[in-house]
Protein backbone atom coordinates (compact mmCIF):
# COMPACT_ATOMS: atom_id res chain seq x y z
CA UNK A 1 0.48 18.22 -1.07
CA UNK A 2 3.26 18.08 -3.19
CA UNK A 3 4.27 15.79 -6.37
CA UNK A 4 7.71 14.44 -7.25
CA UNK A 5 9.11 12.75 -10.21
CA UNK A 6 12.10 10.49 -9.53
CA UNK A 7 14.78 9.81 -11.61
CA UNK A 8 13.59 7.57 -14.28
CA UNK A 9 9.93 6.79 -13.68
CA UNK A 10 9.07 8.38 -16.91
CA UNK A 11 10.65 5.94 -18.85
CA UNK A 12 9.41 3.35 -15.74
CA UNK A 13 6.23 4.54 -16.37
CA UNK A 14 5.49 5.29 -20.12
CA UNK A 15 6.50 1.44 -20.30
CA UNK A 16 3.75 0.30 -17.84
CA UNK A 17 1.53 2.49 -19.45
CA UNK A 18 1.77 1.46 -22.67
CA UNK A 19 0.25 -2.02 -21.64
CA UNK A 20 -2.53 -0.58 -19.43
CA UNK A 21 -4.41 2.50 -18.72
CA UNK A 22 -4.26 2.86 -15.18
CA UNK A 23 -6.57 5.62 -14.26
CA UNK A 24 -9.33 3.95 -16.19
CA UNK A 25 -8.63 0.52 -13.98
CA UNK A 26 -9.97 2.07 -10.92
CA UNK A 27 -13.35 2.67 -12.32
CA UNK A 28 -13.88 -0.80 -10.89
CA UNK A 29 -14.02 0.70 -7.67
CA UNK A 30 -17.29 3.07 -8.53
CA UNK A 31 -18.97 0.00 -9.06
CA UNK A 32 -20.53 -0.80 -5.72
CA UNK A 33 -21.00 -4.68 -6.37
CA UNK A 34 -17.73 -5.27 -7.47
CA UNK A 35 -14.94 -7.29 -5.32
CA UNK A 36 -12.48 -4.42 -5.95
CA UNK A 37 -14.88 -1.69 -4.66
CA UNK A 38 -15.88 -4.29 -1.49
CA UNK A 39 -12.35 -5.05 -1.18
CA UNK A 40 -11.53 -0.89 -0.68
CA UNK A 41 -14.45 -0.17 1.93
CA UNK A 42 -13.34 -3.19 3.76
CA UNK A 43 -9.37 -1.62 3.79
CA UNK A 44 -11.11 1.89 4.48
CA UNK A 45 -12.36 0.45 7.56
CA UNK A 46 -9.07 -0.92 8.90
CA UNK A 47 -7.04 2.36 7.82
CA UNK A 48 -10.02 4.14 10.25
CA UNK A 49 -9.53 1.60 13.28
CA UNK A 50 -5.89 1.29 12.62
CA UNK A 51 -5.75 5.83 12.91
CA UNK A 52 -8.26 5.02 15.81
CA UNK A 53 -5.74 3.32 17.73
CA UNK A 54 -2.48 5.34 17.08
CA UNK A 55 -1.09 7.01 20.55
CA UNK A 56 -1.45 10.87 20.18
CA UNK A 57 1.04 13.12 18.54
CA UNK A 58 2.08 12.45 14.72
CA UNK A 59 1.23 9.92 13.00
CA UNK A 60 3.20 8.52 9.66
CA UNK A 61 1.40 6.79 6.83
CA UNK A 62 3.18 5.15 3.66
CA UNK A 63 1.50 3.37 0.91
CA UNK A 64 3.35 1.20 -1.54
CA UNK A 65 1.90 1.56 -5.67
CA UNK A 66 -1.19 3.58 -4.08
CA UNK A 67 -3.08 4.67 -7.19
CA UNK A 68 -5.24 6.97 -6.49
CA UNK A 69 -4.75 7.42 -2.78
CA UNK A 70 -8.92 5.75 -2.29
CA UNK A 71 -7.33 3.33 0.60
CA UNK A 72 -6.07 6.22 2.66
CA UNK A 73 -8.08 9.58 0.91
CA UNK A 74 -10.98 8.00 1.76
CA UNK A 75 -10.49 7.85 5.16
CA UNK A 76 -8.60 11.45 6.17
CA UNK A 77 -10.98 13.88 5.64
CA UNK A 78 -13.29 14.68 8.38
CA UNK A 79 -11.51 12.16 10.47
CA UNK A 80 -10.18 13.03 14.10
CA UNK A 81 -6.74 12.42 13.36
CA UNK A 82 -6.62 13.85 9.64
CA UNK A 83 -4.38 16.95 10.69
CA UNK A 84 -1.64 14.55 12.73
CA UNK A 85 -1.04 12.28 9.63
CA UNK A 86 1.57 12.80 7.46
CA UNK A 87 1.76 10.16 4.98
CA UNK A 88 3.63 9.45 1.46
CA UNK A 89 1.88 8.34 -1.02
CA UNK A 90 4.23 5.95 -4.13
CA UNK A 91 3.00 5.50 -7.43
CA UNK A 92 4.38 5.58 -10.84
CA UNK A 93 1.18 6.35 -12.94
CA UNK A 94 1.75 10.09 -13.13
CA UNK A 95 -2.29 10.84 -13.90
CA UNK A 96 -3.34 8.72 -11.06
CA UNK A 97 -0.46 10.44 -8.94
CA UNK A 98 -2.16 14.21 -10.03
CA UNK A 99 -5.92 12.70 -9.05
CA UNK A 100 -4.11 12.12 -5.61
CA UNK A 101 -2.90 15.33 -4.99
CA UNK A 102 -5.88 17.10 -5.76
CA UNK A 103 -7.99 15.07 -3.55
CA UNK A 104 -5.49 15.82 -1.00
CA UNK A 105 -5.10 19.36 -1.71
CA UNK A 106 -9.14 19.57 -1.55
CA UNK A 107 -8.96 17.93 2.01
CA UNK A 108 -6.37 20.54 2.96
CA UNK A 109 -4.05 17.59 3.60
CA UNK A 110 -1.05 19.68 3.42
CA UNK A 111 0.83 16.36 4.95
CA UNK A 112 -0.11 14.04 2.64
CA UNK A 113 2.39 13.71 -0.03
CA UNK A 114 2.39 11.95 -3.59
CA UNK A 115 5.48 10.76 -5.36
CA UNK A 116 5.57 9.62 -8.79
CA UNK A 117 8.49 7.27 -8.22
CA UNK A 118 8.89 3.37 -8.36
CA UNK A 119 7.24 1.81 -5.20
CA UNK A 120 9.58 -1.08 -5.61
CA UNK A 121 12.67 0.99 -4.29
CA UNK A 122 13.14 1.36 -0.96
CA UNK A 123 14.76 4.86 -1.00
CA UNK A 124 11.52 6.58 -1.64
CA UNK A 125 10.68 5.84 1.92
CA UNK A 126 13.92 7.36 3.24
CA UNK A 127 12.46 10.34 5.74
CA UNK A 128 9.71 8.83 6.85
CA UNK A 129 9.78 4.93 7.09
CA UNK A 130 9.29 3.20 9.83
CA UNK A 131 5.71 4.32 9.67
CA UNK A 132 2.95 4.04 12.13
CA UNK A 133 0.78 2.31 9.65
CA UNK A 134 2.11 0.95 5.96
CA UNK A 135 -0.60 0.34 3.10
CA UNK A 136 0.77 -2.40 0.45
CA UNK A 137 -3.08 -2.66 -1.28
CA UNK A 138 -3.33 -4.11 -4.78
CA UNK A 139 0.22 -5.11 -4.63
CA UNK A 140 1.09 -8.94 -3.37
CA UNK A 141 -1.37 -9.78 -6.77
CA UNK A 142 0.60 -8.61 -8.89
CA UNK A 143 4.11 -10.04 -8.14
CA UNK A 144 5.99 -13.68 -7.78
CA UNK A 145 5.69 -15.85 -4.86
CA UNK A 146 9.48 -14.46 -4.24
CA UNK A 147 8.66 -11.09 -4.48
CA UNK A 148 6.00 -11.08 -2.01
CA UNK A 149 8.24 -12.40 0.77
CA UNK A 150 10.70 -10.09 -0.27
CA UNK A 151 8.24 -7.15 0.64
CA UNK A 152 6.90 -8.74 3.48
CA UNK A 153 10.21 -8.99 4.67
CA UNK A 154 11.33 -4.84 4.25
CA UNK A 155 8.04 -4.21 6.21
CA UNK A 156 10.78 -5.15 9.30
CA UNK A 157 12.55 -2.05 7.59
CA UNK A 158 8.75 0.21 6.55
CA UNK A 159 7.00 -0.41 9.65
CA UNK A 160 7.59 1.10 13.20
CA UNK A 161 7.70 -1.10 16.27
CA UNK A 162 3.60 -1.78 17.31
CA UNK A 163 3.10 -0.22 13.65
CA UNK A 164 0.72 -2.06 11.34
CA UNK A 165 0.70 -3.11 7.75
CA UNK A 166 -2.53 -3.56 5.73
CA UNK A 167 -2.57 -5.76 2.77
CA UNK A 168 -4.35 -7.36 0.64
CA UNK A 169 -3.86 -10.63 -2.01
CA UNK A 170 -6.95 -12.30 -3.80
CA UNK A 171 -7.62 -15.55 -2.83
CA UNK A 172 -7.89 -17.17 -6.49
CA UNK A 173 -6.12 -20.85 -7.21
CA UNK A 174 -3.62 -20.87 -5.32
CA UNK A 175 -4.25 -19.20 -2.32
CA UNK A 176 -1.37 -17.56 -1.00
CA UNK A 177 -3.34 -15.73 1.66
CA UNK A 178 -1.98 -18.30 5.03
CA UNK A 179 1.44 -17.82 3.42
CA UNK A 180 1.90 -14.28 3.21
CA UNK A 181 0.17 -14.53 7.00
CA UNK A 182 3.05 -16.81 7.67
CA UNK A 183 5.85 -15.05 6.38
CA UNK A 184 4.83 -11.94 8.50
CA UNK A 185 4.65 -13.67 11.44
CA UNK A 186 8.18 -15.27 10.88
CA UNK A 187 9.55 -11.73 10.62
CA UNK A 188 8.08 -10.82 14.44
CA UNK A 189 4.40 -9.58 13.33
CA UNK A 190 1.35 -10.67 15.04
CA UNK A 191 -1.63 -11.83 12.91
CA UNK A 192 -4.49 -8.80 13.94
CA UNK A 193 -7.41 -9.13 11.54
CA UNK A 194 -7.71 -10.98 7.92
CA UNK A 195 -10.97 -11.22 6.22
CA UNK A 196 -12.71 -14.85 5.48
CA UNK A 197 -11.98 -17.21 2.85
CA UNK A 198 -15.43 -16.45 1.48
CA UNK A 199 -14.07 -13.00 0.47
CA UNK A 200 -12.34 -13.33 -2.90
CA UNK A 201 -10.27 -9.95 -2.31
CA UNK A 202 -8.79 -10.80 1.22
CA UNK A 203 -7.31 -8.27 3.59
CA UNK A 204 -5.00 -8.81 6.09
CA UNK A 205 -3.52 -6.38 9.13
CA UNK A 206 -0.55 -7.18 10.94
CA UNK A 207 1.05 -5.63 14.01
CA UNK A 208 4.63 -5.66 14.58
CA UNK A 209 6.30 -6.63 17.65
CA UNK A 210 9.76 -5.85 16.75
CA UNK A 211 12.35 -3.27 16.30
CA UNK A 212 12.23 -1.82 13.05
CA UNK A 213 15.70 -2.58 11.05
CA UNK A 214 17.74 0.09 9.33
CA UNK A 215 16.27 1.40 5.83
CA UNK A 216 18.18 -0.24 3.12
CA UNK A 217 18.78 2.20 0.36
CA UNK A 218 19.40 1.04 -3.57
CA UNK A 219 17.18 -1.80 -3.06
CA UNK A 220 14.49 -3.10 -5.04
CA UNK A 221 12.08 -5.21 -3.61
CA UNK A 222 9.81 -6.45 -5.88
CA UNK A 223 9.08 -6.75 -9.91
CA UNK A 224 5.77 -5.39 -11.05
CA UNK A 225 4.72 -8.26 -13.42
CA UNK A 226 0.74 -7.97 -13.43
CA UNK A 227 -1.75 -10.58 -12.39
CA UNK A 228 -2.49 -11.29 -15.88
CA UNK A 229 0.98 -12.18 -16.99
CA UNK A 230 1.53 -14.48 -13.78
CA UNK A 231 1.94 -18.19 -14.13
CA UNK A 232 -0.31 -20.02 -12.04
CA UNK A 233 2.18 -21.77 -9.96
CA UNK A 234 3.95 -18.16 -8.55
């Protein structure tokens, strides 16, 4: 497990910081009741049937402002597949990026990589996009209505051909849950699983049935503005 610091996500990050303190956020998730700690058992389980069903050989995981790693650390150890997967894991918090690594590194997950880079940049999946299964979890909140398709549409450049992506986007006023579904499936992915509207933290899995298009380097794909700071209409 190794850590790397990209060119300017210090400044990136001491900026994002300032405003929140990430590692503390994800306490939320050690409370069992909550939607966010519901909402990561429920991705845990699709990361699990979505390793379940990769063919056999390697297997290549990324995940997109990952956190701690929960969605996919979760899952690894002890699984079946744990020593085929080698996955890179994008986030910009630098502590949360350490607490990553050394759940990794305590899994002997020697494959399982964390970057302390900007997820939002496409080149830090150069080497190992398109990727059997793509995690964009806490994300698609977070970011404008323009941004979202934007990402949606570099999955066509993230995700391998029969790859899937699992996302997720709360379902508060409005509910842009049935049009993220439909922008996938404009861009050639098929609609696999996505949770009830009765769950407030909705994820969705798509499969895609195309050929994955050429990585575009230098570009950015989305603006991390905060749910928070969002106007209701984006």
């Amino acid at each position: 497990m190794s850590v790397r610091i990209s060119a300017g996500a210090a400044r990136r990050a001491s900026r994002r910081l300032a405003c929140m303190d990430w590692r503390k956020w994800h306490d939320s998730y050690d409370a069992p009741e909550s939607p966010l700690a519901r909402r990561l058992l429920t991705v845990q389980e699709r990361v699990r049937i979505a390793l379940d069903d990769c063919r056999p050989g390697p297997v290549s995981v990324v995940s997109v402002c990952v956190g701690q790693g929960r969605d996919l650390l979760g899952v690894l150890p002890g699984h079946p597949r744990c020593q085929d997967v080698r996955a890179r894991l994008v986030e910009l918090d630098p502590k949360n990026v350490d607490l990553a690594a050394e759940a990794a590194r305590s899994a002997g997950l020697s494959k399982v990589e964390a970057v302390v880079a900007d997820a939002a940049l496409l080149d830090h999946y150069d080497g190992i996009a398109p990727a059997d299964i793509v995690l964009i979890c806490g994300v698609f909140g977070n970011i404008a209505d323009r941004d979202i398709e934007r990402t949606v549409n570099a999955c066509t450049q993230l995700c391998s051909a029969g790859g899937r992506v699992i996302w997720t986007r709360h379902r508060k006023d409005p509910d842009r849950v049935p049009l993220i579904c439909g922008w996938f499936e404009e861009r050639g992915f098929e609609r696999e699983w996505v949770t009830g509207r009765d769950r407030l933290q909705a994820v969705g899995v798509h499969r895609f049935g195309g050929r994955p298009m050429p990585l575009q380097r230098g570009t950015r794909i989305f603006d991390f503005v905060g749910h928070d700071k969002l106007r209701p209409t984006t």
